[in-house]
PDB file of N, CA and C in Angstrom:
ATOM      1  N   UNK A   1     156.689 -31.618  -9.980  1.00  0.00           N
ATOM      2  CA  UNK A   1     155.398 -32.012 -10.506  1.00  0.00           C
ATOM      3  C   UNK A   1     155.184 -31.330 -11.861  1.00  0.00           C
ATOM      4  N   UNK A   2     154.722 -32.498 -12.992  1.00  0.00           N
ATOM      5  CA  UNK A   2     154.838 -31.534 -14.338  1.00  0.00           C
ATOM      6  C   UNK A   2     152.901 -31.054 -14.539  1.00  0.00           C
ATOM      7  N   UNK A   3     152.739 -30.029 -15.463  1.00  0.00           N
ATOM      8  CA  UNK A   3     151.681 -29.841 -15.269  1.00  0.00           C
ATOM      9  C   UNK A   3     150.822 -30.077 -16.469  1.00  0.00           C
ATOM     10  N   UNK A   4     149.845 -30.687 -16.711  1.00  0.00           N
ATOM     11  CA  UNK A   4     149.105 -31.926 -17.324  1.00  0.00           C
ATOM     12  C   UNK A   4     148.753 -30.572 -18.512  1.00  0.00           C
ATOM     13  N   UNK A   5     148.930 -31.421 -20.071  1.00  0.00           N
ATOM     14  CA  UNK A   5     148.570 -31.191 -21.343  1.00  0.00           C
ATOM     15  C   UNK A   5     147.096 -31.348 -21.336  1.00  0.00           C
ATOM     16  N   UNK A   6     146.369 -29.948 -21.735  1.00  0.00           N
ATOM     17  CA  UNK A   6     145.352 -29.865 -22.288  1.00  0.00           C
ATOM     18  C   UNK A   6     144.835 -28.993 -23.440  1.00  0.00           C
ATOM     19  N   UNK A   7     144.030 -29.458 -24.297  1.00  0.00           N
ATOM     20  CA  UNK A   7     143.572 -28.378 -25.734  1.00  0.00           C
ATOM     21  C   UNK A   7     142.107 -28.983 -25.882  1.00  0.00           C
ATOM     22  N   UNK A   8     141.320 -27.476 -26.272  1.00  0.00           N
ATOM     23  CA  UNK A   8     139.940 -27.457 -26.220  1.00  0.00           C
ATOM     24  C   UNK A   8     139.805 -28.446 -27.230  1.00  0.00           C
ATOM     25  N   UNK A   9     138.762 -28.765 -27.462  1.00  0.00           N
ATOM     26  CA  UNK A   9     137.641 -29.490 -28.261  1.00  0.00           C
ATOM     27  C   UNK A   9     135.831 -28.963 -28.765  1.00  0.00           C
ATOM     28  N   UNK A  10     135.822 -29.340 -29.892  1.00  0.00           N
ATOM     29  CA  UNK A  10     134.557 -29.130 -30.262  1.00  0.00           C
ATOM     30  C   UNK A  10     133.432 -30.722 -30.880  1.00  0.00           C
ATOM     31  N   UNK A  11     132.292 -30.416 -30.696  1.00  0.00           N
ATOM     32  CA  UNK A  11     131.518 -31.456 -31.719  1.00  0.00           C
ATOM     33  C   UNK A  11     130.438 -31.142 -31.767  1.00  0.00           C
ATOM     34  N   UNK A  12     129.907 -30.552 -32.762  1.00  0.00           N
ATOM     35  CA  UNK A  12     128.560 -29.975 -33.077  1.00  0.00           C
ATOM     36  C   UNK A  12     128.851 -28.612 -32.011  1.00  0.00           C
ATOM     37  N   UNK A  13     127.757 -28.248 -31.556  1.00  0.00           N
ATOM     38  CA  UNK A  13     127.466 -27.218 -30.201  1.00  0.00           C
ATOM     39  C   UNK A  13     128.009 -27.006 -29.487  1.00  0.00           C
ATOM     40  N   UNK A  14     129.029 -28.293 -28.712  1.00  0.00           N
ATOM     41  CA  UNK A  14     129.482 -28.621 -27.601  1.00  0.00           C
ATOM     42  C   UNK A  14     131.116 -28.246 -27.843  1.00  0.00           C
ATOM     43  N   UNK A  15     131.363 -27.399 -26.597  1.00  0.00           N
ATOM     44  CA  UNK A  15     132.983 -27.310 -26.308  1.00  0.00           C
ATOM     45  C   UNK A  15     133.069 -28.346 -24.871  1.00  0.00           C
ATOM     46  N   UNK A  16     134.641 -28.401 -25.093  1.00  0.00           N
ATOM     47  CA  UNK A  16     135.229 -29.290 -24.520  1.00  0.00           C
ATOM     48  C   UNK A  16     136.447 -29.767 -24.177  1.00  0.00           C
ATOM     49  N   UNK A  17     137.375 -30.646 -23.585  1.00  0.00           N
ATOM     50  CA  UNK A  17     138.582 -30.659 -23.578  1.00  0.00           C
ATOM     51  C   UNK A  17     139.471 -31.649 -23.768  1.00  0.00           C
ATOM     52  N   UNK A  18     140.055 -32.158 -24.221  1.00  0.00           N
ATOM     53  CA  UNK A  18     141.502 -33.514 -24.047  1.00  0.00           C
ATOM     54  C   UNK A  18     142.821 -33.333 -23.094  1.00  0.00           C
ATOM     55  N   UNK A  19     142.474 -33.777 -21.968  1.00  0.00           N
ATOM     56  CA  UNK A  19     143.920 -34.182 -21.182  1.00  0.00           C
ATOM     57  C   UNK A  19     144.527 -34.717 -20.847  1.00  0.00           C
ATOM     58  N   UNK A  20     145.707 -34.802 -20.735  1.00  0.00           N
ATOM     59  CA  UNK A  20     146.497 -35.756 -20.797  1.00  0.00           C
ATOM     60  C   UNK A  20     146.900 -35.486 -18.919  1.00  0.00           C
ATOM     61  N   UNK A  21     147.010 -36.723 -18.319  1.00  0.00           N
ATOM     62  CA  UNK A  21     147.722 -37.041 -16.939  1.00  0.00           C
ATOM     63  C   UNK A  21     148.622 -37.487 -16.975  1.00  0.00           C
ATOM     64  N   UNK A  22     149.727 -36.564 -17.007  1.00  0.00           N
ATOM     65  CA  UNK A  22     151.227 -37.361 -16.922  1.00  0.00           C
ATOM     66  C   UNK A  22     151.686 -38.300 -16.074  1.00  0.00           C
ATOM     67  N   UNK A  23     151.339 -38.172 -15.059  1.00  0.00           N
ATOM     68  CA  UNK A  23     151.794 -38.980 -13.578  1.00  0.00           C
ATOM     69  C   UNK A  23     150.926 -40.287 -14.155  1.00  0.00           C
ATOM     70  N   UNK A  24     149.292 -40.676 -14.292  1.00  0.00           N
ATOM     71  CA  UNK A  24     148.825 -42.142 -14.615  1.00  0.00           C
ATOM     72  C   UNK A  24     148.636 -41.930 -16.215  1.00  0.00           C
ATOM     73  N   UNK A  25     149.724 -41.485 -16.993  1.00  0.00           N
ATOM     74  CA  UNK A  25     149.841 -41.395 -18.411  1.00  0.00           C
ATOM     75  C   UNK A  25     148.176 -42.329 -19.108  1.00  0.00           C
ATOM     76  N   UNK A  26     146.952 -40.612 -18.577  1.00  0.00           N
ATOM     77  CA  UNK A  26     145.559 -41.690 -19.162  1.00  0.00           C
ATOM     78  C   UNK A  26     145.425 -39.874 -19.522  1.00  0.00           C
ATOM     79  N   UNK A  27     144.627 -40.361 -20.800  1.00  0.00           N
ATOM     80  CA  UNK A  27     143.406 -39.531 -21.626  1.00  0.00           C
ATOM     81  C   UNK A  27     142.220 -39.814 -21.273  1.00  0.00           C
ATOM     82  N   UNK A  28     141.719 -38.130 -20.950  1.00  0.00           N
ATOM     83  CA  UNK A  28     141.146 -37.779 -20.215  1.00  0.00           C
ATOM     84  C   UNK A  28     139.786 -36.585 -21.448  1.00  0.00           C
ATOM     85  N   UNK A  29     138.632 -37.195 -21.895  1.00  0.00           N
ATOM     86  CA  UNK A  29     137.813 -36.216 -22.424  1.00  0.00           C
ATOM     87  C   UNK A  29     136.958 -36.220 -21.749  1.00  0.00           C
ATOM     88  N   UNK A  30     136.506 -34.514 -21.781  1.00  0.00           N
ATOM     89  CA  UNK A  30     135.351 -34.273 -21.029  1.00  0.00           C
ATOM     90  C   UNK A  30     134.581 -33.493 -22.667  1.00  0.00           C
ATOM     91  N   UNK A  31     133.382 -33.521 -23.092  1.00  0.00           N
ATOM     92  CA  UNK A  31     132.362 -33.048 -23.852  1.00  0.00           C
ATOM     93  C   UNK A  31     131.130 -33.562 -23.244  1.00  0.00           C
ATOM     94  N   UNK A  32     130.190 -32.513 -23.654  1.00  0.00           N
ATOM     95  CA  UNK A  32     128.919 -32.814 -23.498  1.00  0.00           C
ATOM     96  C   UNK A  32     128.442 -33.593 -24.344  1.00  0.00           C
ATOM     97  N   UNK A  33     128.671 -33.747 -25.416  1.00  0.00           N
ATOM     98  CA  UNK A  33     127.964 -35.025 -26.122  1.00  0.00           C
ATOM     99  C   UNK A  33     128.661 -36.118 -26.249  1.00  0.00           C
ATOM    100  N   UNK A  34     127.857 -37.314 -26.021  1.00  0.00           N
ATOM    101  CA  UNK A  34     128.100 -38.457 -25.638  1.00  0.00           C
ATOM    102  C   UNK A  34     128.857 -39.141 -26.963  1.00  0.00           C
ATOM    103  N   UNK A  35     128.017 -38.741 -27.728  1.00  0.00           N
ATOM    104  CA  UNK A  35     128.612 -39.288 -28.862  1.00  0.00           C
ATOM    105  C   UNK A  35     129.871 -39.276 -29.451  1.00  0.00           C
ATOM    106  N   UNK A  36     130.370 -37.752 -29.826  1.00  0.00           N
ATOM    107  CA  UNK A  36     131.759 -37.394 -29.730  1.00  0.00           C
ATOM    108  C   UNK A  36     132.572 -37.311 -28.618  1.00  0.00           C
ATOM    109  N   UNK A  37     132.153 -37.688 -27.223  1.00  0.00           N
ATOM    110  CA  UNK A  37     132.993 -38.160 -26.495  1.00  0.00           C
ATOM    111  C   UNK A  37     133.260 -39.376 -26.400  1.00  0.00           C
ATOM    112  N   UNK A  38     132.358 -40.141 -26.966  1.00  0.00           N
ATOM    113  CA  UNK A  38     132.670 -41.890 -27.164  1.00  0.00           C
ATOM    114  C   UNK A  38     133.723 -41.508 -28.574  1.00  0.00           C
ATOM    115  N   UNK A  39     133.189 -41.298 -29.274  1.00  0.00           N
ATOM    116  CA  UNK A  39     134.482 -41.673 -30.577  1.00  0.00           C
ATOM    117  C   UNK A  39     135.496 -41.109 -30.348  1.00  0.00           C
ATOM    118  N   UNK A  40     136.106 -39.890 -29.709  1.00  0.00           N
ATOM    119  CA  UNK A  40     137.156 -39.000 -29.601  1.00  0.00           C
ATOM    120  C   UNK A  40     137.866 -40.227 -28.358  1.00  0.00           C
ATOM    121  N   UNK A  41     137.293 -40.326 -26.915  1.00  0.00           N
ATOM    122  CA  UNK A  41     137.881 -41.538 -26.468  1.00  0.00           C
ATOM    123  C   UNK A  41     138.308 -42.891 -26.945  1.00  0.00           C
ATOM    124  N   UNK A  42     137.369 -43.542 -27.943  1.00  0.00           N
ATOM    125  CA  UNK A  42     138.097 -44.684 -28.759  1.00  0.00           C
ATOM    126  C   UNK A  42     139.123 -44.533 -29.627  1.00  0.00           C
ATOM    127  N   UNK A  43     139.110 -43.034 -30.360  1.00  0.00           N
ATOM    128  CA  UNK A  43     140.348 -43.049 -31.211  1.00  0.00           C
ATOM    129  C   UNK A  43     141.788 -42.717 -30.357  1.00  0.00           C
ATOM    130  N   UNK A  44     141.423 -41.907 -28.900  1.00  0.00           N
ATOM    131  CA  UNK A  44     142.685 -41.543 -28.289  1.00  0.00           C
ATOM    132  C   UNK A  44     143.237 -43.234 -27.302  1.00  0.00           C
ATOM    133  N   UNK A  45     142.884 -44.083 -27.767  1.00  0.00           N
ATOM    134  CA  UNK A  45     143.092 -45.509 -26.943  1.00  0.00           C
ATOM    135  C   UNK A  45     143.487 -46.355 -28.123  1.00  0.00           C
ATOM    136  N   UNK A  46     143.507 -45.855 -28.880  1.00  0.00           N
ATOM    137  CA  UNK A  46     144.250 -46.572 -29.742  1.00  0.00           C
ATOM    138  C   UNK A  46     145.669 -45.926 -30.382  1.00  0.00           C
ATOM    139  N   UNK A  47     146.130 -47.654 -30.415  1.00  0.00           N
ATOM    140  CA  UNK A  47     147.373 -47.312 -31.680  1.00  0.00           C
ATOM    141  C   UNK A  47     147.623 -46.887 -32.804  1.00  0.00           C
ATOM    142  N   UNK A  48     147.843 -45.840 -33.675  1.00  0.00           N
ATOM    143  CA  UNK A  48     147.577 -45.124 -34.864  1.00  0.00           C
ATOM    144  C   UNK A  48     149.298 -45.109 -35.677  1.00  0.00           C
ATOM    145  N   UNK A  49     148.940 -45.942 -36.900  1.00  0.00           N
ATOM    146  CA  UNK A  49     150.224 -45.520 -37.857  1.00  0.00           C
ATOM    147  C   UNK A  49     149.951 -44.198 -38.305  1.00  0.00           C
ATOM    148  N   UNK A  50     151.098 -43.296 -37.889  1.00  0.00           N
ATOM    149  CA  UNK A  50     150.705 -41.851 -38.594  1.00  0.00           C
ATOM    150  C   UNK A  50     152.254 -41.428 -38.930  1.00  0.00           C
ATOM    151  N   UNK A  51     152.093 -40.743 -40.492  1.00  0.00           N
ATOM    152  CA  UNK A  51     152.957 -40.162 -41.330  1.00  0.00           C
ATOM    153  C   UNK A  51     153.643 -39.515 -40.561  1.00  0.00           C
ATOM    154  N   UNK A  52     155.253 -39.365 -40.154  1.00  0.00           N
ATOM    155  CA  UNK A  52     155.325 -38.107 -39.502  1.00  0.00           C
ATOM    156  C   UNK A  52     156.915 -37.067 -40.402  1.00  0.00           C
ATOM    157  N   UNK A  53     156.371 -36.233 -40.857  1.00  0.00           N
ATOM    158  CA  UNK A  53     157.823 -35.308 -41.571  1.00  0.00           C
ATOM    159  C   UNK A  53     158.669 -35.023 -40.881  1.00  0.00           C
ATOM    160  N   UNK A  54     159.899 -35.128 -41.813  1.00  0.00           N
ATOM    161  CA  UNK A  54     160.476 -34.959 -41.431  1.00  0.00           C
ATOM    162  C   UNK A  54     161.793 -33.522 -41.950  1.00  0.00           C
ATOM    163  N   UNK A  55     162.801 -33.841 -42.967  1.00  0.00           N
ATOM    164  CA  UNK A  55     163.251 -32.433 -42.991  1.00  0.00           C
ATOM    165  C   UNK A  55     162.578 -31.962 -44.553  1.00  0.00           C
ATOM    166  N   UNK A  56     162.395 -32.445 -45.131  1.00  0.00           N
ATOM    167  CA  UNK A  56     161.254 -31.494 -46.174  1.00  0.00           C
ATOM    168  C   UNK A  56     160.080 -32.113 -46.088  1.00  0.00           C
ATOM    169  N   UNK A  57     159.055 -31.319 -47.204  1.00  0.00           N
ATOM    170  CA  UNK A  57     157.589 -31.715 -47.303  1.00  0.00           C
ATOM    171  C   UNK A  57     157.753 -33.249 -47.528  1.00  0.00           C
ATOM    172  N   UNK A  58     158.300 -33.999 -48.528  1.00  0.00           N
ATOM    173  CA  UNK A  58     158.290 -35.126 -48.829  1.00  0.00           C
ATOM    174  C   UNK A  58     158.850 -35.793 -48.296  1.00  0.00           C
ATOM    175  N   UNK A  59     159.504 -35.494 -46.984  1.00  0.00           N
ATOM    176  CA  UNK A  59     160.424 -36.729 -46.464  1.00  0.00           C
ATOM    177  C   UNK A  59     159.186 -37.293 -44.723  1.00  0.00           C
ATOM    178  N   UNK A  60     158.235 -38.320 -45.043  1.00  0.00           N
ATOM    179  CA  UNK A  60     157.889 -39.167 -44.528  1.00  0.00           C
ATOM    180  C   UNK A  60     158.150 -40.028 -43.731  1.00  0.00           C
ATOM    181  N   UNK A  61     157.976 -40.942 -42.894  1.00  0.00           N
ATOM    182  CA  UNK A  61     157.897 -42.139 -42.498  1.00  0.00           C
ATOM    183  C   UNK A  61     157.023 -42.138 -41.646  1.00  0.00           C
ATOM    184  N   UNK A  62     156.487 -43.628 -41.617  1.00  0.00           N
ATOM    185  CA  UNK A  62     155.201 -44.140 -41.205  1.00  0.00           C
ATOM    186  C   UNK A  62     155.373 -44.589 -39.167  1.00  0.00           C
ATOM    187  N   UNK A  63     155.229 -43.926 -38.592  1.00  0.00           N
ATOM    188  CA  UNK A  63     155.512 -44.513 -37.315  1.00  0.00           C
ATOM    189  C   UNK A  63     154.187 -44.573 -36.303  1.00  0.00           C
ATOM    190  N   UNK A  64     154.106 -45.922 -35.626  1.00  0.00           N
ATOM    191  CA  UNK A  64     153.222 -46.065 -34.834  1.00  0.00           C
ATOM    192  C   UNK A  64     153.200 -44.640 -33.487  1.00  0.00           C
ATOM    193  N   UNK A  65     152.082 -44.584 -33.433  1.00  0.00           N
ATOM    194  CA  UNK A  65     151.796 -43.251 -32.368  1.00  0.00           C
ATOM    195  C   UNK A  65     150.539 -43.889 -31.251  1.00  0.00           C
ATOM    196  N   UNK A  66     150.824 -44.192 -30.245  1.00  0.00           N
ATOM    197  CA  UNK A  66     149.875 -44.482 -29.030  1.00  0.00           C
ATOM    198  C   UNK A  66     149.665 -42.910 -28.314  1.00  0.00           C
ATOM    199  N   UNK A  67     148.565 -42.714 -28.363  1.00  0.00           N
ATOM    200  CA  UNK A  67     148.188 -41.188 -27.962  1.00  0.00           C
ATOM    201  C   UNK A  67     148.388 -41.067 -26.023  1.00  0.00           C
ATOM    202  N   UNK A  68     148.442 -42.290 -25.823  1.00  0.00           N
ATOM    203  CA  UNK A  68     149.014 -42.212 -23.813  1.00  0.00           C
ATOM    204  C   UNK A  68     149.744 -42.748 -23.990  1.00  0.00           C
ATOM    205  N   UNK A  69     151.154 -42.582 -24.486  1.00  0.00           N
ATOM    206  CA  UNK A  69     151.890 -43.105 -24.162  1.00  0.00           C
ATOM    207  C   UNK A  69     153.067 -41.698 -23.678  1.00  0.00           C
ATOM    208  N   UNK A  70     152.491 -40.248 -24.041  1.00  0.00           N
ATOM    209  CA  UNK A  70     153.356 -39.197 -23.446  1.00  0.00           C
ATOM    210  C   UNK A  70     152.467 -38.181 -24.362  1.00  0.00           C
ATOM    211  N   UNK A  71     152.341 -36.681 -23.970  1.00  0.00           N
ATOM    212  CA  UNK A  71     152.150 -35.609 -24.230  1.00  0.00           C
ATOM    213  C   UNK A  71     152.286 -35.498 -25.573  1.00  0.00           C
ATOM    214  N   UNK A  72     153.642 -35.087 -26.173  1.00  0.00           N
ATOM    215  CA  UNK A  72     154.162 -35.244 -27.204  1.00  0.00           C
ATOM    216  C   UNK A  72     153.042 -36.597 -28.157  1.00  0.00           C
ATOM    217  N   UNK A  73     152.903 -37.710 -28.304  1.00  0.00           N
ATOM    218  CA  UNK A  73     152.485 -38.919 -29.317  1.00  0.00           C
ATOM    219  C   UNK A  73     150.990 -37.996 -28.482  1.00  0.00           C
ATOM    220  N   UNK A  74     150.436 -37.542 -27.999  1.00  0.00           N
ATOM    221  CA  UNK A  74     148.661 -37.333 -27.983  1.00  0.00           C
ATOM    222  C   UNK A  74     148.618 -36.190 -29.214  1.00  0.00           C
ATOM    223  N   UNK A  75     149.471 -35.102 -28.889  1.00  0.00           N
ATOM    224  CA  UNK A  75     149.503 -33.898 -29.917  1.00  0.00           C
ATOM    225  C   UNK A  75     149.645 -34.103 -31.344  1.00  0.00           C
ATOM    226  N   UNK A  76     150.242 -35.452 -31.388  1.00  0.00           N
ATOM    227  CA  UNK A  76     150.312 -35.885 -33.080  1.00  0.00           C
ATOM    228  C   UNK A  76     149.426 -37.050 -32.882  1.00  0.00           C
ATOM    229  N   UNK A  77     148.573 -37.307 -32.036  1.00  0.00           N
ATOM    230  CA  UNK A  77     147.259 -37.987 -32.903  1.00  0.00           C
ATOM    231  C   UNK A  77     146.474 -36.835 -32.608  1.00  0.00           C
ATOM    232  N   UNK A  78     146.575 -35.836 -31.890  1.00  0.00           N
ATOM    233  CA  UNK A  78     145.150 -35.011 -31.874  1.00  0.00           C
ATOM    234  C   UNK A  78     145.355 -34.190 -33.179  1.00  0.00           C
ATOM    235  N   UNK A  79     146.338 -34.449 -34.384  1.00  0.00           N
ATOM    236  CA  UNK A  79     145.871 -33.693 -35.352  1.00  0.00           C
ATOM    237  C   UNK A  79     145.292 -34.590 -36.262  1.00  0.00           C
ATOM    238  N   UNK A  80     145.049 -36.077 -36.125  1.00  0.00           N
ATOM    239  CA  UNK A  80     143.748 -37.071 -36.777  1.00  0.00           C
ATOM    240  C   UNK A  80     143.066 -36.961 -36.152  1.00  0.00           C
ATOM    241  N   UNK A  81     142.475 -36.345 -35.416  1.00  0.00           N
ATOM    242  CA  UNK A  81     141.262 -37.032 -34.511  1.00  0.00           C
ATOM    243  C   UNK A  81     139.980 -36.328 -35.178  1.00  0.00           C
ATOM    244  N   UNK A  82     139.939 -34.951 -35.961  1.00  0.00           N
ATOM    245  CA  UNK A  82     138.687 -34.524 -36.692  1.00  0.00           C
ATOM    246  C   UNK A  82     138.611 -35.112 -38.013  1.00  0.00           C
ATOM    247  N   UNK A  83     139.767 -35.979 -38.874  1.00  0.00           N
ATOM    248  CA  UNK A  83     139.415 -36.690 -39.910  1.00  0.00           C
ATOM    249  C   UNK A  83     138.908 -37.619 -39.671  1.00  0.00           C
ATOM    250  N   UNK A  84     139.102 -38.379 -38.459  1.00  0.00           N
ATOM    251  CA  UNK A  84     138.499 -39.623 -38.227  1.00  0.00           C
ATOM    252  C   UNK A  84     137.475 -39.616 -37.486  1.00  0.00           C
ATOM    253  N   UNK A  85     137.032 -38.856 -36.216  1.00  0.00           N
ATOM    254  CA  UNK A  85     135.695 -38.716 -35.340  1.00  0.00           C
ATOM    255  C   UNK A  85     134.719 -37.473 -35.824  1.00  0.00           C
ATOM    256  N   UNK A  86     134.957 -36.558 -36.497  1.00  0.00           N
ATOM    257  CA  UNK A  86     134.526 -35.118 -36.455  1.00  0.00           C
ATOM    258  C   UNK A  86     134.525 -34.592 -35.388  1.00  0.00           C
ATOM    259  N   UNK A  87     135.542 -34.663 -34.444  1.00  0.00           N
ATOM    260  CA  UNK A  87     135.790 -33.784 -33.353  1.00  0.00           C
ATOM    261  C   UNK A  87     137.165 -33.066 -33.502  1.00  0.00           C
ATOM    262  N   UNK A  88     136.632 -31.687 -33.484  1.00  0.00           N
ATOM    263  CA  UNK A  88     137.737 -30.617 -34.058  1.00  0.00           C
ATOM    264  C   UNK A  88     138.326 -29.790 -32.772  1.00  0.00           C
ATOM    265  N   UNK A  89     139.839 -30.344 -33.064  1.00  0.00           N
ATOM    266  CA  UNK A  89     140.780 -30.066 -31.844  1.00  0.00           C
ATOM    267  C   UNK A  89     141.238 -28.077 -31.584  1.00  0.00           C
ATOM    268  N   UNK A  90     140.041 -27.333 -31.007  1.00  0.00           N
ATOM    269  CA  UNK A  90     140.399 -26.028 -30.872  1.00  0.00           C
ATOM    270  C   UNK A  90     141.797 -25.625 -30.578  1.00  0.00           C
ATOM    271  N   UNK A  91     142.855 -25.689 -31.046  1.00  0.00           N
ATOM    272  CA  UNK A  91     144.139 -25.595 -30.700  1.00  0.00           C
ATOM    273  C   UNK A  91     144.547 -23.927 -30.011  1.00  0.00           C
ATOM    274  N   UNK A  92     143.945 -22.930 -30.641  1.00  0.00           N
ATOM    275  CA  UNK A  92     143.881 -21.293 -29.914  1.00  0.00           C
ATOM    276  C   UNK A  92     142.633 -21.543 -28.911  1.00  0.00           C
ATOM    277  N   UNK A  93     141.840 -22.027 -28.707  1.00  0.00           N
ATOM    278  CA  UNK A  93     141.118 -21.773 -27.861  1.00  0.00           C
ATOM    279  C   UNK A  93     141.378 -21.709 -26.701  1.00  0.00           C
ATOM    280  N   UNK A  94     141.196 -21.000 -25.511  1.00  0.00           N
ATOM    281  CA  UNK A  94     141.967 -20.675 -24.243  1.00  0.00           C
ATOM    282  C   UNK A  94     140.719 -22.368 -23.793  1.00  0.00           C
ATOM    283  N   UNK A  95     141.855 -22.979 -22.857  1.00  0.00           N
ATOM    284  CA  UNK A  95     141.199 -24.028 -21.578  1.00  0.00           C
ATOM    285  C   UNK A  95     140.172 -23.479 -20.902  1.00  0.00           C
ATOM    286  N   UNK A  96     141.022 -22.849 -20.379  1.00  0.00           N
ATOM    287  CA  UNK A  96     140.295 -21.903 -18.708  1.00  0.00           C
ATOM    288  C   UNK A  96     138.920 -21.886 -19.482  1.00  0.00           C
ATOM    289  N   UNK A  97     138.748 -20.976 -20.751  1.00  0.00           N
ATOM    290  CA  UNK A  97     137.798 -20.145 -21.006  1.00  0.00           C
ATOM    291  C   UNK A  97     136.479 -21.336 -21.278  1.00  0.00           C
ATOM    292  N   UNK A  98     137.071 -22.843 -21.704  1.00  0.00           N
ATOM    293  CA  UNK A  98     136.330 -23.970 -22.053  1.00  0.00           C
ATOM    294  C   UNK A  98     135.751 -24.428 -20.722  1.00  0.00           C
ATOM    295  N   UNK A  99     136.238 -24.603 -19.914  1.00  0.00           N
ATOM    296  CA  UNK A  99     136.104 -25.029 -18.707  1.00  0.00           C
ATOM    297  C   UNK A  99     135.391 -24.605 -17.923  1.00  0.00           C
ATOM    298  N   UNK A 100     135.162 -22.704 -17.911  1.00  0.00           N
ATOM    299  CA  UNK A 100     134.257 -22.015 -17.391  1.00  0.00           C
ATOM    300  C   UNK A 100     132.765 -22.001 -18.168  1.00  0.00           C
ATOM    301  N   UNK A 101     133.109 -22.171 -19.432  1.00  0.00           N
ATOM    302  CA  UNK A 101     132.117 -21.678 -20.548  1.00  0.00           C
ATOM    303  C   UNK A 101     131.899 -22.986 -21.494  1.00  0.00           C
ATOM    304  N   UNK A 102     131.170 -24.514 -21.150  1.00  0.00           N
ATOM    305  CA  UNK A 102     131.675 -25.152 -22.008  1.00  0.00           C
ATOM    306  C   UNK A 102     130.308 -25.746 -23.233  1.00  0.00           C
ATOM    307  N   UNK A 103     129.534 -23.858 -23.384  1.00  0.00           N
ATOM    308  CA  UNK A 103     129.039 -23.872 -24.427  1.00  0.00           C
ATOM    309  C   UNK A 103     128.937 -23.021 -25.395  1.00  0.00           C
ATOM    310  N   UNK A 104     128.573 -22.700 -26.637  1.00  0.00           N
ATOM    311  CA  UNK A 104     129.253 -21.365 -27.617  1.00  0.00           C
ATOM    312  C   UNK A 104     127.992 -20.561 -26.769  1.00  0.00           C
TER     313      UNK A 104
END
């Protein structure tokens, strides 16, 4: 049994989380506000062309990224997801600590 990808979240006030379920490969946000949990869920359900480097700064290519389609493609859209929703992906923030505590 593998054990399910998660990294905190913020939007305005509110902490929060993105997880991924490997076994029914679905994204999974929990926030208290409705709002940035509606846009952070519409952008993780979609298909996203995103840049991805490769062996130097300038070496590019453009590849489609479905954020459920595995662990790995969520972690490279969760680094668009505060240019496009303003929900900012706490990447050091401990889970546990979101989960117990999921306000500043």
């Amino acid at each position: 049994m593998t054990e399910n990808f998660s990294v905190a979240i913020s939007y305005g006030e509110n902490l929060g989380y993105v997880e991924f379920d490997e076994a029914t490969k679905k994204v999974i946000v929990v926030l208290g506000d409705e709002e940035g949990k509606r846009k952070a869920e519409k952008f993780l359900s979609e298909v996203h062309e995103i840049k991805i480097p490769h062996e130097t700064l300038l070496d590019f290519t453009a590849e489609k990224i479905d954020p459920q389609a595995n662990a790995e493609s969520l972690k490279i859209a969760l680094t668009r997801l505060w240019e496009n929703t303003g929900v900012h992906v706490d990447w050091s923030r401990p889970v546990d600590y979101v989960k117990a505590h999921p306000h500043y």
